[in-house]
N, C-alpha and C. Protein backbone atom coordinates (compact mmCIF):
# COMPACT_ATOMS: atom_id res chain seq x y z
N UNK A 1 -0.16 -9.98 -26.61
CA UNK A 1 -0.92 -10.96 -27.34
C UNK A 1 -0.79 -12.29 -26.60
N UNK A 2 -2.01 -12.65 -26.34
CA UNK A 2 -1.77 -14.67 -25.77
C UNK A 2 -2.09 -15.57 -26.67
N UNK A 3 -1.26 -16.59 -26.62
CA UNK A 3 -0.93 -17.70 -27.28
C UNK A 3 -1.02 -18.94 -26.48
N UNK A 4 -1.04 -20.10 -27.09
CA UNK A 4 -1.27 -20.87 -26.21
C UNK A 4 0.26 -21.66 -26.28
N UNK A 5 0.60 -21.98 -24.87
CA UNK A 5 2.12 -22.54 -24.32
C UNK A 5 2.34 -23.88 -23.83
N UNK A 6 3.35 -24.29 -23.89
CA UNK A 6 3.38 -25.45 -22.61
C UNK A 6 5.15 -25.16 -21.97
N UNK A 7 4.85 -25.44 -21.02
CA UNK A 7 6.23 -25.51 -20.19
C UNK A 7 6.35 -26.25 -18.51
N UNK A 8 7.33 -26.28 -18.20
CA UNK A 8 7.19 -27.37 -16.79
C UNK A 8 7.05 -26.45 -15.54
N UNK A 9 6.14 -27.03 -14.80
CA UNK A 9 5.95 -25.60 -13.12
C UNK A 9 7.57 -26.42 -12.51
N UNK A 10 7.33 -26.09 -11.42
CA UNK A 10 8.47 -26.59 -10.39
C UNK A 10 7.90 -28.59 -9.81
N UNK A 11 9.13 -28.92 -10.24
CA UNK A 11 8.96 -30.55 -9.87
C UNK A 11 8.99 -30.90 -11.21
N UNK A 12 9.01 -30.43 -12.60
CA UNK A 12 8.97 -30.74 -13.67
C UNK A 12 7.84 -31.37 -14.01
N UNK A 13 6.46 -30.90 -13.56
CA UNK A 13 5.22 -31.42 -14.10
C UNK A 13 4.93 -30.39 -15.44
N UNK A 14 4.67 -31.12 -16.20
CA UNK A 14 4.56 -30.65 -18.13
C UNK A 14 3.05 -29.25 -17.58
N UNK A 15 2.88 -28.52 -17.97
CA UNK A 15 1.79 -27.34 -18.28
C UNK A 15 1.33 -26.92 -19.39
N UNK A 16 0.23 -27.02 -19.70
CA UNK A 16 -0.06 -25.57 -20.64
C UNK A 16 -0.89 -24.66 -20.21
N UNK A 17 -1.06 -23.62 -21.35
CA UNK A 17 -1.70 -22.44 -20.87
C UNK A 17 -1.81 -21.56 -22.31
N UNK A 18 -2.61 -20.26 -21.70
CA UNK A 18 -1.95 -18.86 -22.43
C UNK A 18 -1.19 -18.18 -21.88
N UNK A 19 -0.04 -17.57 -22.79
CA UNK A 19 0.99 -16.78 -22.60
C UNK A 19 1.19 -15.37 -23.20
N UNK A 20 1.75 -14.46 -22.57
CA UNK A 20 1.41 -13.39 -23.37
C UNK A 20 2.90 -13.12 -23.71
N UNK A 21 3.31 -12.74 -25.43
CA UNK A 21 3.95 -12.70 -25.71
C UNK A 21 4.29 -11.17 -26.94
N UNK A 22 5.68 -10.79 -27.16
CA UNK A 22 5.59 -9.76 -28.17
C UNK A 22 5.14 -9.97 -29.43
N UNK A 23 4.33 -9.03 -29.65
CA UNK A 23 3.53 -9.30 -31.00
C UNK A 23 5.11 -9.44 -31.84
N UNK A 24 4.28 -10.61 -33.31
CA UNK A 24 5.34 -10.94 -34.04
C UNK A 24 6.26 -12.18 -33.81
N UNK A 25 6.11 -12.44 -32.28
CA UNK A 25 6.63 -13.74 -31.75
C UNK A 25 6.72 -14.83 -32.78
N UNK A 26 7.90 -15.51 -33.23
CA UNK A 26 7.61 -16.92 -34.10
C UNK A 26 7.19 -17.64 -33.30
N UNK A 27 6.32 -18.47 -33.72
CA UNK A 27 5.58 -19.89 -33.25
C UNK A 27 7.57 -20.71 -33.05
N UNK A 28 6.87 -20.98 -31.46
CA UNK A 28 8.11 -22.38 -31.53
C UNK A 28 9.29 -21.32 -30.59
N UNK A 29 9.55 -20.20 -30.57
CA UNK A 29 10.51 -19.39 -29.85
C UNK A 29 10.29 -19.43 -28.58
N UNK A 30 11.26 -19.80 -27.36
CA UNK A 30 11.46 -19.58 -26.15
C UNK A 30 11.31 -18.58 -25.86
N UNK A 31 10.20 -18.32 -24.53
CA UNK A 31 9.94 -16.93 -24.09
C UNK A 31 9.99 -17.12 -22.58
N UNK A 32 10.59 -15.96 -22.12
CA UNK A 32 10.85 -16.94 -20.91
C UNK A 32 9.07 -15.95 -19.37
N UNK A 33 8.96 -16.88 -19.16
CA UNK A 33 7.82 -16.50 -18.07
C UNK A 33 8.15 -16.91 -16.55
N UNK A 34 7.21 -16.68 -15.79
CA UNK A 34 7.02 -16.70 -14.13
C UNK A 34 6.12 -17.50 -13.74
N UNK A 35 6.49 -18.38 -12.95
CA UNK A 35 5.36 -19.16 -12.64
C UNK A 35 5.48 -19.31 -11.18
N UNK A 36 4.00 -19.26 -10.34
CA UNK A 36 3.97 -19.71 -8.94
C UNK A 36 4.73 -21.32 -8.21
N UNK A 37 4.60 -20.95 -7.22
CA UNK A 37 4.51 -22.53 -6.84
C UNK A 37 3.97 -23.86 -7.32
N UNK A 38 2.62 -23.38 -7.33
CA UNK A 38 1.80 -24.51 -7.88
C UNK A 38 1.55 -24.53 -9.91
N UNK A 39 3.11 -23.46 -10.35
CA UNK A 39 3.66 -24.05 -11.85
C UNK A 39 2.37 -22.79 -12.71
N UNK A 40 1.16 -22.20 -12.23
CA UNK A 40 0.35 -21.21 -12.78
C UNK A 40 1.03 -19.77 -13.14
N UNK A 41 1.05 -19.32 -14.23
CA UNK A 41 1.99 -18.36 -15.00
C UNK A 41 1.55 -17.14 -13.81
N UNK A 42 2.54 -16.11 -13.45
CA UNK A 42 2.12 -15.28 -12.51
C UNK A 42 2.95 -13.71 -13.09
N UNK A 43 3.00 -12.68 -12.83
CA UNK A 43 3.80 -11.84 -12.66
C UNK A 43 5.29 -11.73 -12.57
N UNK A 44 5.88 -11.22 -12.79
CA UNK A 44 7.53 -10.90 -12.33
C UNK A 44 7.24 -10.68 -11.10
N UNK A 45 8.54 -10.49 -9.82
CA UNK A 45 8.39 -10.23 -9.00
C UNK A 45 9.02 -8.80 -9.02
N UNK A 46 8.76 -7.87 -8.39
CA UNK A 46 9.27 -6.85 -8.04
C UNK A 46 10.55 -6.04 -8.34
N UNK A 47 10.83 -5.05 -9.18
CA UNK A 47 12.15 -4.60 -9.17
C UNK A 47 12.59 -4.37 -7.75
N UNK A 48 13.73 -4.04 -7.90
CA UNK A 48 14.37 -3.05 -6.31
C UNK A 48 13.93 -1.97 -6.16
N UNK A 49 14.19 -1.43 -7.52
CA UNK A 49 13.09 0.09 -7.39
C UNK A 49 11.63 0.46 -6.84
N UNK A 50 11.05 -0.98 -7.73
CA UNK A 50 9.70 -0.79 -7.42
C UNK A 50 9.65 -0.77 -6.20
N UNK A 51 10.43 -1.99 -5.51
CA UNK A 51 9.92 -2.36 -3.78
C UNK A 51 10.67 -0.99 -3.04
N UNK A 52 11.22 0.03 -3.63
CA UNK A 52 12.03 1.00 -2.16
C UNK A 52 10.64 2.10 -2.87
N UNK A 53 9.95 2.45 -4.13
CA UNK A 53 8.87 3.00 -4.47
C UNK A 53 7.86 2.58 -3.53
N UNK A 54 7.34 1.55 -3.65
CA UNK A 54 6.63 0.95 -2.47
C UNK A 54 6.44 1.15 -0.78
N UNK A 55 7.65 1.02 -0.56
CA UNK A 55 8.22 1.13 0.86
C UNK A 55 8.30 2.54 0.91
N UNK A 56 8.56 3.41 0.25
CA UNK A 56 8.64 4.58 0.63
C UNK A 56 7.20 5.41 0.79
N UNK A 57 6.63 4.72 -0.14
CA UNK A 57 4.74 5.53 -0.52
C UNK A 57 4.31 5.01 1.22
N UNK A 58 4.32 3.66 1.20
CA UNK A 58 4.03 3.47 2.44
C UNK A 58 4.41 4.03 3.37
N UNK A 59 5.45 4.44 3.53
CA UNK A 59 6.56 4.83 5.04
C UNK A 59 5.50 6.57 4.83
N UNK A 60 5.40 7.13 3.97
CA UNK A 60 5.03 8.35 3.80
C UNK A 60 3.86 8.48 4.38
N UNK A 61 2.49 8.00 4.09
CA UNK A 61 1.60 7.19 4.25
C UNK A 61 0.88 7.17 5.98
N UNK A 62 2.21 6.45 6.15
CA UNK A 62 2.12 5.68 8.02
C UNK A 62 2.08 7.42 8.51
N UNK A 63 3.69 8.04 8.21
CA UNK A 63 3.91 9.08 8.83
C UNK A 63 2.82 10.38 8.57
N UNK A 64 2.16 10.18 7.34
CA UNK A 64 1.07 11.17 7.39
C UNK A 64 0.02 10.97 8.46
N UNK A 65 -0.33 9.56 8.24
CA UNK A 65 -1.66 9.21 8.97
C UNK A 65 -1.05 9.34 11.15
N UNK A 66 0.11 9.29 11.32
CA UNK A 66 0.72 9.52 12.56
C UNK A 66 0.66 11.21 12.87
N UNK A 67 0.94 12.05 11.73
CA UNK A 67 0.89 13.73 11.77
C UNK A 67 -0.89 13.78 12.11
N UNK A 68 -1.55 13.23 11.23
CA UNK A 68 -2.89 13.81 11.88
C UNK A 68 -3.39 13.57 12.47
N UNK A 69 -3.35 12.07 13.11
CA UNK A 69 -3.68 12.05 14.42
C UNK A 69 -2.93 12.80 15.56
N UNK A 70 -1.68 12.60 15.79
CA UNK A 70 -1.35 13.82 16.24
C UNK A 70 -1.92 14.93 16.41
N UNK A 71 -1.95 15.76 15.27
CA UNK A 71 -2.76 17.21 15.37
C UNK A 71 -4.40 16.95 15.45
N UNK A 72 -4.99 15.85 15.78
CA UNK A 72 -6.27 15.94 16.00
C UNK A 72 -6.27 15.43 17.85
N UNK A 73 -5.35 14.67 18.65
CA UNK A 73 -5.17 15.02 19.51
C UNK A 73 -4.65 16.07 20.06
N UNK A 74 -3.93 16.64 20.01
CA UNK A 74 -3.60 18.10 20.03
C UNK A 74 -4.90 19.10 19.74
N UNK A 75 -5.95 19.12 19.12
CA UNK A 75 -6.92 19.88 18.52
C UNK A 75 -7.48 19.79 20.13
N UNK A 76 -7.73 18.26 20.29
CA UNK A 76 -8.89 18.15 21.24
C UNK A 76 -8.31 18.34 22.23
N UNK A 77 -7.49 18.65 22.75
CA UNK A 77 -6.77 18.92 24.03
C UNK A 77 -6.89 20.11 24.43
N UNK A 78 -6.82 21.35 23.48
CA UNK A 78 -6.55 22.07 22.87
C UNK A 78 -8.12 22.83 23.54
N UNK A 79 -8.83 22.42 22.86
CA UNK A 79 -10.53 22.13 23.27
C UNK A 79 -10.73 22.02 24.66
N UNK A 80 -10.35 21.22 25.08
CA UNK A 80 -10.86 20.80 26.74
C UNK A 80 -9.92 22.11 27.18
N UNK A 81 -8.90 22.26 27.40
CA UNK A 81 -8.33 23.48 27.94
C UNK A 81 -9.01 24.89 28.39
N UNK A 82 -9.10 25.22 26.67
CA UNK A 82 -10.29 26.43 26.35
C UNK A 82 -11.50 26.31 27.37
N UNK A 83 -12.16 25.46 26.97
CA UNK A 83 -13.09 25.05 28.23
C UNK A 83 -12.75 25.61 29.69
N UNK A 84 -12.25 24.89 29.69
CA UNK A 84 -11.60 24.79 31.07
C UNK A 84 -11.53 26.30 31.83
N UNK A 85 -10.81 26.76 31.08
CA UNK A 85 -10.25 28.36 31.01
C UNK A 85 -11.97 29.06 31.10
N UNK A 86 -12.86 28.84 30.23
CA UNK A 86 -13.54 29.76 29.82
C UNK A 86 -14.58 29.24 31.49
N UNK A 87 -14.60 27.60 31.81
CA UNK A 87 -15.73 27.76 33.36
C UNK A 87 -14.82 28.51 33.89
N UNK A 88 -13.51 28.32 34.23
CA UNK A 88 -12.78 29.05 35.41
C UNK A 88 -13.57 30.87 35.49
N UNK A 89 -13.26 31.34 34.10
CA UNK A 89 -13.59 32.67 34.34
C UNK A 89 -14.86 33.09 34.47
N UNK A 90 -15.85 32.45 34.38
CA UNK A 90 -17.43 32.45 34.49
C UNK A 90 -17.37 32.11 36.27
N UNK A 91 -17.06 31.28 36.94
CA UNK A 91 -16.94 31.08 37.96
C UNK A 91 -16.16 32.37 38.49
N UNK A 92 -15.28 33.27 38.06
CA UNK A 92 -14.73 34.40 38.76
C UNK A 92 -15.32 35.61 38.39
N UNK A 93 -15.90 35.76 37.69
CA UNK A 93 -16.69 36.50 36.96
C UNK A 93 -18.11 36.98 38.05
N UNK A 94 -18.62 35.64 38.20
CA UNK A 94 -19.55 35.42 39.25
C UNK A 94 -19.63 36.04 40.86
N UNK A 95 -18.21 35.88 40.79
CA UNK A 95 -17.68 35.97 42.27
C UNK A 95 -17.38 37.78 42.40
N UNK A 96 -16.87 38.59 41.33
CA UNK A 96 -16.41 39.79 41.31
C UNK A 96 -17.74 40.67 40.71
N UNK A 97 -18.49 40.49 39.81
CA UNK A 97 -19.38 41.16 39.46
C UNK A 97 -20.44 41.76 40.19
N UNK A 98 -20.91 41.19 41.19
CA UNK A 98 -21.81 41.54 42.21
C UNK A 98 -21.63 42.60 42.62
């Protein structure tokens, strides 16, 4: 639920705003909030959990997107080889069939 607040950003300049608070809140009760730099109500910052959740989705992520490129160089390599293989034997093929 938001309500409307006042409280000081950083440097002790006075603010108001809306605040979101637990329903039932008494009018007049200290609630405590987050505010940016420039004193605008913002988010919490990050648990520890959240940020090694984070870091890990990511790290997972990197290393997936590193596996398939991988196996899509490998594919195409893979490719040119075959090739390779298949003029060689057309070229010997040529040479013995006659």
């Amino acid at each position: 639920m938001l309500v409307d607040a006042s409280w000081h950003a950083p440097g002790r300049t006075p603010r108001t705003g809306k605040v979101a608070v637990q329903p039932r809140t008494v009018e007049g009760t200290t609630v405590t909030i987050w505010v940016d730099d420039a004193g605008a109500v913002t988010r919490a910052p990050r648990s520890t959990a959240e940020g090694r959740v984070a870091a890990a989705v990511g790290g997972t992520f990197v290393a997936g997107a590193l596996a398939l490129t991988a196996a899509g160089v490998v594919g195409l390599r893979l490719r040119r080889a075959e090739a390779a293989a298949l003029d060689g034997r057309e070229s010997e093929w040529a040479v013995v069939e006659p």
